[in-house]
Protein backbone atom coordinates (compact mmCIF):
# COMPACT_ATOMS: atom_id res chain seq x y z
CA UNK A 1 -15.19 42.83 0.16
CA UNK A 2 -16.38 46.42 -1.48
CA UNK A 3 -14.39 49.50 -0.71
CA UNK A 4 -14.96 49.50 2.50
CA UNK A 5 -13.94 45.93 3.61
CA UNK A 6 -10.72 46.99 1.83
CA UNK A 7 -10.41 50.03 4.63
CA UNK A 8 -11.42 47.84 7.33
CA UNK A 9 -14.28 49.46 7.75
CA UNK A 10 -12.76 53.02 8.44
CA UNK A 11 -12.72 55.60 6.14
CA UNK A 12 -10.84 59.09 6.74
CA UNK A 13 -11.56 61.84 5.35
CA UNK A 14 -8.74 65.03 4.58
CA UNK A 15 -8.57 68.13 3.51
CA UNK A 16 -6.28 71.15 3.59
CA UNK A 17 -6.77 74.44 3.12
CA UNK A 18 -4.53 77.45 4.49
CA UNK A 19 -2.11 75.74 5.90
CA UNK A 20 -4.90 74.07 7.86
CA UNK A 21 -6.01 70.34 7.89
CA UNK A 22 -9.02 69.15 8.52
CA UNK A 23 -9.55 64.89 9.41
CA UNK A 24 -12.04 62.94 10.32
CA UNK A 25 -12.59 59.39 10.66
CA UNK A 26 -15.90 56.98 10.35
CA UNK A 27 -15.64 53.87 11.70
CA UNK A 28 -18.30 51.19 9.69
CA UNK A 29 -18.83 47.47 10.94
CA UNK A 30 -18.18 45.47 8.50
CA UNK A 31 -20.67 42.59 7.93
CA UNK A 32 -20.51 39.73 10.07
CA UNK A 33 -18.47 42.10 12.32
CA UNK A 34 -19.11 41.97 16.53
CA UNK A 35 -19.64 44.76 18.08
CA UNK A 36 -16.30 43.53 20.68
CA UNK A 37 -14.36 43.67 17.19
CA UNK A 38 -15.46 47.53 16.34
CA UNK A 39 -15.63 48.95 19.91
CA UNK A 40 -11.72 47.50 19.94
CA UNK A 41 -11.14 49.40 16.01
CA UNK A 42 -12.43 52.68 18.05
CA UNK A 43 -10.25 52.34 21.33
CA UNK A 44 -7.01 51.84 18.84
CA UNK A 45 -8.04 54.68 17.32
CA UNK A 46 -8.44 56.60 20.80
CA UNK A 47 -4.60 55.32 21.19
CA UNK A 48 -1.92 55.84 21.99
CA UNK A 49 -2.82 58.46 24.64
CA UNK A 50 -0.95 59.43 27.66
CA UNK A 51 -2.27 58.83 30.72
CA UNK A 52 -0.75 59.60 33.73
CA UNK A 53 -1.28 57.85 37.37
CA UNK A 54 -0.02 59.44 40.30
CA UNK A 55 -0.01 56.86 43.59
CA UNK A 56 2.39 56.65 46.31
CA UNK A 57 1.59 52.79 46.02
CA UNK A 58 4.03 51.08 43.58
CA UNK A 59 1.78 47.96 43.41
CA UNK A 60 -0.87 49.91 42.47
CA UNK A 61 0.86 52.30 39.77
CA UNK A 62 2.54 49.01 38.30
CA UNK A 63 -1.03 47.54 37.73
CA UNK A 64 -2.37 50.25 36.39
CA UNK A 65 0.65 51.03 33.60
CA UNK A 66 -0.33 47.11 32.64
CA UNK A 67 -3.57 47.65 32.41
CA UNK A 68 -2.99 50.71 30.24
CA UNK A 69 -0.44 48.88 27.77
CA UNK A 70 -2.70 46.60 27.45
CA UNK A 71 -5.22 49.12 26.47
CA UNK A 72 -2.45 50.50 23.72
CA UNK A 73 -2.38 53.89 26.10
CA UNK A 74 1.13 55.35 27.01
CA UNK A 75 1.59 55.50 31.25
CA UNK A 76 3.54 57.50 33.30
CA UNK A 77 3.61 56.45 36.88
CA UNK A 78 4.69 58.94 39.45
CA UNK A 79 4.97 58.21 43.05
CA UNK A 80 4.24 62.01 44.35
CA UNK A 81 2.38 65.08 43.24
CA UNK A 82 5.89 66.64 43.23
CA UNK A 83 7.16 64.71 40.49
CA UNK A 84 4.29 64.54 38.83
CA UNK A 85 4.19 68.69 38.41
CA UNK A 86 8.02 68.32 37.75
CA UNK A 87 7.03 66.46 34.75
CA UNK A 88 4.47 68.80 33.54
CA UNK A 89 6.97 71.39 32.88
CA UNK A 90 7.44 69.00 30.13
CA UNK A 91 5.09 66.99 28.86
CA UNK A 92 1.03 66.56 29.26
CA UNK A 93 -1.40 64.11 29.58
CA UNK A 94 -4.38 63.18 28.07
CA UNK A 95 -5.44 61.80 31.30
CA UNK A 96 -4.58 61.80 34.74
CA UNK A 97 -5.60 59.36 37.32
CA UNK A 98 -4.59 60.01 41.26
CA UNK A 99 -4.80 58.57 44.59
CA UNK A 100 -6.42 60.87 47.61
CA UNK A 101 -4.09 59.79 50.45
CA UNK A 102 -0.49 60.31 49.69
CA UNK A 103 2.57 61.93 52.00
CA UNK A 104 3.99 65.41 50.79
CA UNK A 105 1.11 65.98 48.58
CA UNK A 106 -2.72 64.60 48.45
CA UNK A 107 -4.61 64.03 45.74
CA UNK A 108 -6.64 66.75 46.46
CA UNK A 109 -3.66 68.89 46.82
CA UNK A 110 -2.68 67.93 43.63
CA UNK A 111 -5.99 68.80 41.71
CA UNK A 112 -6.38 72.01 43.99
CA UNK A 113 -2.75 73.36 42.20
CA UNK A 114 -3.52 71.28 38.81
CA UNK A 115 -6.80 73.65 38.17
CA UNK A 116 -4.83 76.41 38.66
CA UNK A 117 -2.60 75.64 36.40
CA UNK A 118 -3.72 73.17 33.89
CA UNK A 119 -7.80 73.14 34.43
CA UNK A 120 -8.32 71.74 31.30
CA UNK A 121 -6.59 68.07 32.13
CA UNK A 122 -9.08 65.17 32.82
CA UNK A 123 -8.71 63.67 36.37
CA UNK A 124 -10.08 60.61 37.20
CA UNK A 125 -9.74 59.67 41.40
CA UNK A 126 -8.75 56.89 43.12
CA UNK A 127 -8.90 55.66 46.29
CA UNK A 128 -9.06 53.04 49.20
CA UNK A 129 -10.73 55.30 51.70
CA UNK A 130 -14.52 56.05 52.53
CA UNK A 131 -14.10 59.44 53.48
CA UNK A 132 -17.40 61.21 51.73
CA UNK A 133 -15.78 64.63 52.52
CA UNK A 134 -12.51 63.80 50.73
CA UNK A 135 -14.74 62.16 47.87
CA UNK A 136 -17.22 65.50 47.61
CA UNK A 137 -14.23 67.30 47.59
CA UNK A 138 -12.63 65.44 44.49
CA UNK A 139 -15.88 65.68 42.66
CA UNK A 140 -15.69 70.18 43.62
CA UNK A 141 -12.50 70.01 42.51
CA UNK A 142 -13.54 68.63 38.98
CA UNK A 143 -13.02 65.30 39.06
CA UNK A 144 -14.00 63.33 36.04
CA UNK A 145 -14.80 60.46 38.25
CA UNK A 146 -14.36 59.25 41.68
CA UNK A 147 -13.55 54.93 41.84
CA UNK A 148 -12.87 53.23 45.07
CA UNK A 149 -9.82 50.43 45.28
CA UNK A 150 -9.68 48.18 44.25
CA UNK A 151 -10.68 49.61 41.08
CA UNK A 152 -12.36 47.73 37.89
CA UNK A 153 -9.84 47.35 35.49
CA UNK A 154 -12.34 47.12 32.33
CA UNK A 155 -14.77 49.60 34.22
CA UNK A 156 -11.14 52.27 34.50
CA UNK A 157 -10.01 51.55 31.01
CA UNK A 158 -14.15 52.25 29.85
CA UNK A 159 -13.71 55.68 31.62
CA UNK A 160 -10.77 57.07 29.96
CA UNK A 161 -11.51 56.24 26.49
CA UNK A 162 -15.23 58.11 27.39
CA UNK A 163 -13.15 61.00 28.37
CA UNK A 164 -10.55 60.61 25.93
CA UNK A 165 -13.57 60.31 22.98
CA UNK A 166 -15.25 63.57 24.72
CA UNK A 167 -12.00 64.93 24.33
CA UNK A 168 -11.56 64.58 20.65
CA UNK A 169 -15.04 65.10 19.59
CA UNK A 170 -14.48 68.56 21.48
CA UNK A 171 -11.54 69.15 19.09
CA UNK A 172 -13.64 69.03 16.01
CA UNK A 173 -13.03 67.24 12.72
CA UNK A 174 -9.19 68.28 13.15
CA UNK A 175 -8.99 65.64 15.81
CA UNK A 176 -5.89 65.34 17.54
């Protein structure tokens, strides 16, 4: 192995100047290397990001926290748009990910008061219902993408680390 079998095939770049750092990070296959093996080196990189789901199902939000451990993401379930903006007082995500049809507060509700507030978080829809009115309305209301249940696992997981690698790239060589 040369230099950069040594790094694993990623090399990062730094530099500092004012107070201010700049980073950025190429990601090389190595020879021999599958693409599987660097497309998973990129989504660690992407990680750990916080995605949030918000679902009044509890089946559902417990499947997809799994599925985004598994993914080496951070989830936050909530089971309302209530606690979910509760939350927000605090903390942000990278991503959020919410049902249509919920009591107290719909999905579309939610991403109604959410782009007042916070227009610039990534919402990605879900939903069991067929309802092209409710779906053209989550795609006015900015939705990233619209995914009927039951929903792809691999397909969901592909989604947010596209929006999560927009995301970045917007950021510029500082990164996160």
């Amino acid at each position: 192995f040369g230099m950069i079998g040594r790094l694993d095939g990623v090399v990062t770049v730094e530099s500092s100047e004012d107070g201010r750092t700049s980073r950025i990070e190429v990601i090389i296959p190595l020879a021999g290397e599958s693409a599987a093996t660097t497309e998973k080196k990129i989504r660690r990189r992407l990680a750990p990001s916080n995605v949030w789901i918000v679902d009044d199902d509890e089946s559902v939000r417990w499947v997809l926290e799994q599925a985004l451990k598994q993914a080496h993401m951070i989830p936050r379930a909530f089971e309302s748009g209530h606690q979910f903006f509760s939350a927000l007082d605090r903390d942000r995500p990278d991503v959020l990910i919410t049902d249509i049809r919920m009591p107290d507060m719909s999905g579309l509700e939610l991403m109604d008061r959410l782009a007042k507030t916070d227009p610039d978080i990534p919402v990605i829809v879900i939903t069991g219902q067929d309802d092209e009115s409710e779906l053209a309305r989550a795609r006015a209301l900015g939705a990233e993408a619209v995914r009927r249940k039951p929903v792809r696992r691999d397909e969901l997981i592909d989604q947010i680390f596209s929006r999560l690698s927009r995301t970045i790239a917007s950021r510029g060589p500082a990164g996160r």
